[in-house]
N, C-alpha and C. Protein backbone atom coordinates (compact mmCIF):
# COMPACT_ATOMS: atom_id res chain seq x y z
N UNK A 1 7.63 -21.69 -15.20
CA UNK A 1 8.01 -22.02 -13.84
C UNK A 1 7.81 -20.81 -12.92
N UNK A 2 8.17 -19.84 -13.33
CA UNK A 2 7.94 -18.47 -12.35
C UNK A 2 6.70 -18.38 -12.18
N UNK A 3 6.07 -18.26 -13.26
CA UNK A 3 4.70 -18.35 -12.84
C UNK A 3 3.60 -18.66 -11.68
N UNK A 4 3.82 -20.17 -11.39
CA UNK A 4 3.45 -21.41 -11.25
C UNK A 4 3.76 -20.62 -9.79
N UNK A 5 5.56 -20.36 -9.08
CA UNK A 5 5.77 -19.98 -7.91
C UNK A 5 4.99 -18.68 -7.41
N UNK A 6 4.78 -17.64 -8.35
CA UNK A 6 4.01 -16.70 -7.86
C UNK A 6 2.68 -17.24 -7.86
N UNK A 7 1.80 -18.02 -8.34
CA UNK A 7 0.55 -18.03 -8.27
C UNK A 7 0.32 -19.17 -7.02
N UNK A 8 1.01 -19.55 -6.62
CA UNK A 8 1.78 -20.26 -5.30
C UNK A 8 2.12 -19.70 -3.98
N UNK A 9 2.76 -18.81 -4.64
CA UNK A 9 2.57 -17.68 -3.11
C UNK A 9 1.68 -16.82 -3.03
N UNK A 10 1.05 -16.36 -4.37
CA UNK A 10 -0.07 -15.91 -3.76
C UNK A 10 -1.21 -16.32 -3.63
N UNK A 11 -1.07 -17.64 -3.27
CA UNK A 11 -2.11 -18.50 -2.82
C UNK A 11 -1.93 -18.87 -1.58
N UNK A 12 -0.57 -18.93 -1.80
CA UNK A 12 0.06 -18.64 0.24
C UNK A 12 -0.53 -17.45 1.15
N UNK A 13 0.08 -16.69 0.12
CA UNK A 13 -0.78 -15.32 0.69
C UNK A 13 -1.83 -15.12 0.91
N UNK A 14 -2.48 -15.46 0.47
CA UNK A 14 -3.82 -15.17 0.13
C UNK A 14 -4.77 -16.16 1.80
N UNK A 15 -4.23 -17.22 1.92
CA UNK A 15 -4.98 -18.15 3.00
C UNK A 15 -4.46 -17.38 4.21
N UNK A 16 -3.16 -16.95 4.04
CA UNK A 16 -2.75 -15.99 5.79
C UNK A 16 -3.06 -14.73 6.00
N UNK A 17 -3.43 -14.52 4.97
CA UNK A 17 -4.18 -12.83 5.21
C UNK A 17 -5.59 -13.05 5.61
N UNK A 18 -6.30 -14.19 5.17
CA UNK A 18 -7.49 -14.76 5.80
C UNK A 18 -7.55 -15.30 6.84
N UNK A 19 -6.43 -16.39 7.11
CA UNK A 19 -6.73 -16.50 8.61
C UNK A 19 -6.09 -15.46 9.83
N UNK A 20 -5.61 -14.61 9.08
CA UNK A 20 -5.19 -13.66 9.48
C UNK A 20 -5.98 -12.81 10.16
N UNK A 21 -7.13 -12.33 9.26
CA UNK A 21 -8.88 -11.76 9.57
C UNK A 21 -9.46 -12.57 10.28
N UNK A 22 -9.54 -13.81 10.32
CA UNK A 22 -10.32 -14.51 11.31
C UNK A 22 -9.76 -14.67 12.98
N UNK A 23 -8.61 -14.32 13.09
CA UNK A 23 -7.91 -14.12 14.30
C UNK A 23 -8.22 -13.28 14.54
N UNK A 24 -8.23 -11.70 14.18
CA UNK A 24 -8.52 -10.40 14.78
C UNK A 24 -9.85 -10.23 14.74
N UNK A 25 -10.59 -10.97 13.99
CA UNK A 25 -11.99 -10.45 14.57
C UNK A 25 -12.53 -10.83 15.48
N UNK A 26 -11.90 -12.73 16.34
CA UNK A 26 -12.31 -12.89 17.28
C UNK A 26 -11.86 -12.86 18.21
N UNK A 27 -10.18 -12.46 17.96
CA UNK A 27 -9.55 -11.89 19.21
C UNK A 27 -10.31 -10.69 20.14
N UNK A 28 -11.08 -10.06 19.23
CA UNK A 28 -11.87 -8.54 19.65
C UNK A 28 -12.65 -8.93 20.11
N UNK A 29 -13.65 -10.18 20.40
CA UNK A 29 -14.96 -10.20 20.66
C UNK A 29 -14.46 -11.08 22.09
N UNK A 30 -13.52 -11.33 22.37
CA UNK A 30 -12.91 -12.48 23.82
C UNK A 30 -12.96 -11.20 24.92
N UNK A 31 -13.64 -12.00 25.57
CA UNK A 31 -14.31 -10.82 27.16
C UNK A 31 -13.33 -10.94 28.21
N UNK A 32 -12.02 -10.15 28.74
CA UNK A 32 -12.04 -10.16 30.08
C UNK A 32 -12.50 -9.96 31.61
N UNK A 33 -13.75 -9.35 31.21
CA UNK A 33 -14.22 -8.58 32.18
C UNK A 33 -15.19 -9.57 33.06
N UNK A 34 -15.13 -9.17 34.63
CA UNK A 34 -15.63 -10.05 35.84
C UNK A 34 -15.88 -9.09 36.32
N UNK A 35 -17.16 -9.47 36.59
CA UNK A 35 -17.57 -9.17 38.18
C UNK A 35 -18.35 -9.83 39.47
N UNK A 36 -18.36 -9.85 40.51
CA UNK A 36 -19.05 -10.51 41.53
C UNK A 36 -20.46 -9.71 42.08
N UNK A 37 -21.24 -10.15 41.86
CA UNK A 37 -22.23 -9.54 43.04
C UNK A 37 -22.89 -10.42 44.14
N UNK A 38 -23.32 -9.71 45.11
CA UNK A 38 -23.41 -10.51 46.53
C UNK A 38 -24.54 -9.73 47.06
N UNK A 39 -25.84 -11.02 47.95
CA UNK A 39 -26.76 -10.38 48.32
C UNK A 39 -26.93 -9.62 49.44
N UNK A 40 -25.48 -9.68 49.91
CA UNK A 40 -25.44 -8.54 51.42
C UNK A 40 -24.00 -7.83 51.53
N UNK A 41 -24.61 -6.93 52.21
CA UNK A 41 -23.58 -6.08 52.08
C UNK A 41 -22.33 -6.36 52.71
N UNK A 42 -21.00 -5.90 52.00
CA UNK A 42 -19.91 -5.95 52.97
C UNK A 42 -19.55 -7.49 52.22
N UNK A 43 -20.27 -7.88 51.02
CA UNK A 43 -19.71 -9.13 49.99
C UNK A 43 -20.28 -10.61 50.99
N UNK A 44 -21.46 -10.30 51.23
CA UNK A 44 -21.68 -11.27 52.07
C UNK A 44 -22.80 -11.80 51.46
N UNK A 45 -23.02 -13.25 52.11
CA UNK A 45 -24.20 -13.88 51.51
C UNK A 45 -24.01 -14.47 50.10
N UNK A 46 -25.27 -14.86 49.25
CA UNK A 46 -24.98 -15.47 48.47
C UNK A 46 -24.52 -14.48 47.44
N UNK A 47 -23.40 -15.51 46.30
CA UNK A 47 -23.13 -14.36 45.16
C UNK A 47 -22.89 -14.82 43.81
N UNK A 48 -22.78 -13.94 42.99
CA UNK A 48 -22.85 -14.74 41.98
C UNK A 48 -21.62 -13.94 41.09
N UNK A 49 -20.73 -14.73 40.30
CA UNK A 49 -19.19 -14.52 39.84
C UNK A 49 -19.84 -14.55 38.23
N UNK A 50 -19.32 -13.20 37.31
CA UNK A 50 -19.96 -13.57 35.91
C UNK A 50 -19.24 -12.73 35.10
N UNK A 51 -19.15 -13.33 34.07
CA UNK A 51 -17.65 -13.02 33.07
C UNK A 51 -18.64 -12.43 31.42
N UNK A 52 -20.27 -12.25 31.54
CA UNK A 52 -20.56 -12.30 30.45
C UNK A 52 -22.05 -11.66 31.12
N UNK A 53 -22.80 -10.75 30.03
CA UNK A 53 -24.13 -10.32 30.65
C UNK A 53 -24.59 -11.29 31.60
N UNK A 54 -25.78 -10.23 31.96
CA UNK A 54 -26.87 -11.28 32.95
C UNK A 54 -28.41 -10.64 32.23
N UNK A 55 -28.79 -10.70 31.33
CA UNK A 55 -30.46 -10.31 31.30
C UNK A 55 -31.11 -10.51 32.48
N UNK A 56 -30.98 -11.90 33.40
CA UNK A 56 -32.25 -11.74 33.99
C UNK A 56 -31.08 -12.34 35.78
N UNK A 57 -30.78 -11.69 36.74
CA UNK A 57 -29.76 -12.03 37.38
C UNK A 57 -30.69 -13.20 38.20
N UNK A 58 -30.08 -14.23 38.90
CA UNK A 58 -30.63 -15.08 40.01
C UNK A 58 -31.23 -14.41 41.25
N UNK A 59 -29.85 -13.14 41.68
CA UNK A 59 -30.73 -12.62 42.82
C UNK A 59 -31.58 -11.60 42.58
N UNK A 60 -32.02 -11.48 41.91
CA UNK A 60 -33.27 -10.46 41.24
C UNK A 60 -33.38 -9.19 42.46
N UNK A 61 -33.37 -8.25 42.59
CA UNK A 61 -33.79 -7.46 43.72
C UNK A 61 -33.11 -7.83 44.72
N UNK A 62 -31.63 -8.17 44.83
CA UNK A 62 -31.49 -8.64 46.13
C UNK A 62 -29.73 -8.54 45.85
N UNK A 63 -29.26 -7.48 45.22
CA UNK A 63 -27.74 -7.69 45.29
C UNK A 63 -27.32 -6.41 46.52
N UNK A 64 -26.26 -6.37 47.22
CA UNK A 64 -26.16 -5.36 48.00
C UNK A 64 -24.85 -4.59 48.15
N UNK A 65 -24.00 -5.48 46.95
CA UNK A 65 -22.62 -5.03 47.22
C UNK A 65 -22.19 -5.70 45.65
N UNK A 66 -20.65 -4.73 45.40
CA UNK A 66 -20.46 -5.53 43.79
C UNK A 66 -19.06 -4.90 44.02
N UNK A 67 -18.35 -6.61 43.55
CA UNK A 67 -16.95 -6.31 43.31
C UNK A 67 -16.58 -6.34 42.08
N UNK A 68 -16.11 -5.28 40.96
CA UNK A 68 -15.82 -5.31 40.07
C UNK A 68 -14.23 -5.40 39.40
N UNK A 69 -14.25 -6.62 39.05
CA UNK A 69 -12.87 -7.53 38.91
C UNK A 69 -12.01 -6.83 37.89
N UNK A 70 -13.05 -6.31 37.01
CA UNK A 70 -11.80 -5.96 35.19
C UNK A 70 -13.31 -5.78 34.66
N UNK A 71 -13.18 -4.75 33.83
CA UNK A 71 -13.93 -4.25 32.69
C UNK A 71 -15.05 -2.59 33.42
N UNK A 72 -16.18 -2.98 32.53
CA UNK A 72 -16.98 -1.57 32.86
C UNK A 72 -18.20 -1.91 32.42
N UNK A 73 -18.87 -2.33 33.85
CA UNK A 73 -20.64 -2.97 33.62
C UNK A 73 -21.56 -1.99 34.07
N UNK A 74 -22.69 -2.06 33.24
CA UNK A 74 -23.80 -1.66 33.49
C UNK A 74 -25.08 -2.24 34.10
N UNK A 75 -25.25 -1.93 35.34
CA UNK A 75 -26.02 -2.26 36.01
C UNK A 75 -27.58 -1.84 36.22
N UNK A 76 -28.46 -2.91 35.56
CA UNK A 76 -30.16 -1.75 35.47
C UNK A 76 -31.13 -2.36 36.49
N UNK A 77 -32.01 -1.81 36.40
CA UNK A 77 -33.04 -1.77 37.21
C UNK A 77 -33.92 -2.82 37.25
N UNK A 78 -34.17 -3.00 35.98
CA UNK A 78 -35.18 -4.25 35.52
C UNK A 78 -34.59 -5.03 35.32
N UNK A 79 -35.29 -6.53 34.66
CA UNK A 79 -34.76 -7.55 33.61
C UNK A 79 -34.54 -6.94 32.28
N UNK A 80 -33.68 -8.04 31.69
CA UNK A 80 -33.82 -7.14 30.36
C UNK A 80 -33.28 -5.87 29.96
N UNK A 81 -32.31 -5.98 30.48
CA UNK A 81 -31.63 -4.30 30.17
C UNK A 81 -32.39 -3.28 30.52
N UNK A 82 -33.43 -2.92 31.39
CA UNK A 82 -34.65 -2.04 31.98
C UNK A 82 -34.60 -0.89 32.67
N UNK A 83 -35.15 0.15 32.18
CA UNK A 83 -35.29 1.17 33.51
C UNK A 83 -33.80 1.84 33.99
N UNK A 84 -33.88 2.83 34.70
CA UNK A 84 -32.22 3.28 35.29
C UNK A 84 -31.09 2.47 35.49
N UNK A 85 -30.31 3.11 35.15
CA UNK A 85 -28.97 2.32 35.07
C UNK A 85 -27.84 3.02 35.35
N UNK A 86 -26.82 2.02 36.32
CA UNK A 86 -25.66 2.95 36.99
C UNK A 86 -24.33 2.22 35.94
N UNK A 87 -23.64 2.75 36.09
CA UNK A 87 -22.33 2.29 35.63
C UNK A 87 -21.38 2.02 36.77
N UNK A 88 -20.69 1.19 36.56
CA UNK A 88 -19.39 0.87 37.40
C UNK A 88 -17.81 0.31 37.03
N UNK A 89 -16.90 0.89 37.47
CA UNK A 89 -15.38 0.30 36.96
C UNK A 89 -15.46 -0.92 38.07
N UNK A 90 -14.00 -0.66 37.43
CA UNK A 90 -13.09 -1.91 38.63
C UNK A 90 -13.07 -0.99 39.97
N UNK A 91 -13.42 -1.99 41.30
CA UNK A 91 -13.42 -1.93 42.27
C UNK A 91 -14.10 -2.38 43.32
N UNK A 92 -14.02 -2.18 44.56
CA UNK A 92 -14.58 -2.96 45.69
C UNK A 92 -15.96 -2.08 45.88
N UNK A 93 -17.17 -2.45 45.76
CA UNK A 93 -18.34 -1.09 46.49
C UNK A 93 -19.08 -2.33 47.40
N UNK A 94 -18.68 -1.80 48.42
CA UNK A 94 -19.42 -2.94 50.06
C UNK A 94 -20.57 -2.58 49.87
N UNK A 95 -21.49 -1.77 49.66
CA UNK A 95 -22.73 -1.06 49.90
C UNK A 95 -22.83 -0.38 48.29
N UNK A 96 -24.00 -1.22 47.53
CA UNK A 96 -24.34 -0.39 46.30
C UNK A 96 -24.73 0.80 46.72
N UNK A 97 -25.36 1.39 48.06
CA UNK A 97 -25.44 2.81 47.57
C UNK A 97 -24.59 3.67 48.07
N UNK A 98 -23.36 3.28 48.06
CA UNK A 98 -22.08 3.84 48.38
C UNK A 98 -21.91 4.33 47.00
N UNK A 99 -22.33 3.40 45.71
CA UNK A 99 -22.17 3.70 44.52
C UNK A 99 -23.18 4.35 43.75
N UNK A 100 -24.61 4.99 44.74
CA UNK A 100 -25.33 5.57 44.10
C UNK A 100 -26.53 4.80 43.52
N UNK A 101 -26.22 3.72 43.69
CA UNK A 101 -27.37 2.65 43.58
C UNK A 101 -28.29 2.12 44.77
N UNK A 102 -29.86 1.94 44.82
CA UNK A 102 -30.37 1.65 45.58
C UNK A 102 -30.38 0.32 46.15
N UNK A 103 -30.12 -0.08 47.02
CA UNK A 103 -30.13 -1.70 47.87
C UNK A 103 -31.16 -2.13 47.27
N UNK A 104 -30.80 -3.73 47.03
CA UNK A 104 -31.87 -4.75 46.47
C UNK A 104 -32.69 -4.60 44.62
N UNK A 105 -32.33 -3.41 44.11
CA UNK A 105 -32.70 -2.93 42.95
C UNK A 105 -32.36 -3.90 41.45
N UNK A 106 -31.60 -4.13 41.62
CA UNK A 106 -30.46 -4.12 40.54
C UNK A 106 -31.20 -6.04 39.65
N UNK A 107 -31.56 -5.49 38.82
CA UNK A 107 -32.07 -6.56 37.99
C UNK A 107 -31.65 -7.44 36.95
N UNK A 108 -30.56 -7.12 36.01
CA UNK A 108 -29.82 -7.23 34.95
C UNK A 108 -28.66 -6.97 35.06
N UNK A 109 -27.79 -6.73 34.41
CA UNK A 109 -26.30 -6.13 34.16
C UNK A 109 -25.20 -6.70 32.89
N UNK A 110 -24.78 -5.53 32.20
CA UNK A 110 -23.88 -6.09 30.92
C UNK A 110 -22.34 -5.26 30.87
N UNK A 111 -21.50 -5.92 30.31
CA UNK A 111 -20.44 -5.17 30.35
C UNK A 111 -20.80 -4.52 29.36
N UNK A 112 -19.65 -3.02 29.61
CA UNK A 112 -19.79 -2.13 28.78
C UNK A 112 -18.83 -1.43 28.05
């Protein structure tokens, strides 16, 4: 009978220590991070709200301002993760080259 209860609990054990691992590994991979970008400056014009990379953005060459909601994105040049790349936190930048970035440039972007 003892037996039977230990090979019982640790069969108990054994399934919650597993789903145990399957909780923390995808708790780690769940993204908070947002940001907005907008094709004119001062958050104007069209924009686009995104919680997850962009390889190839809609406004291609044409963002002019970026509000960064939560996290730490990288912003490049090209498609495709391409060419120079700025970094940015959380915050308001009316004018990317307030942030060192050139107007209309900005091709891609991933959190980081």
């Amino acid at each position: 009978m003892g037996k039977e209860i230990f090979g019982t609990l640790r069969k108990i054990l054994y399934v919650l220590l597993l789903a145990f691992s399957v909780i923390s590994a995808t708790a780690g991979t769940v993204s908070a991070a947002e940001v907005i970008v907008y094709g004119l400056i001062n958050f104007g014009g069209e924009n686009l709200d995104a919680t997850y990379d962009q390889p190839s953005v809609g406004l291609n060459d044409k963002i002019s301002s970026i509000k960064v909601m939560s996290g730490t994105w990288r912003f490049y040049e090209y498609p495709n993760y391409g060419g120079r790349y700025w970094d940015l936190g959380p915050g308001e930048y009316s004018s990317v080259g307030s942030a060192g970035i050139p107007d209309n440039l900005i091709s891609s972007f991933k959190q980081i």
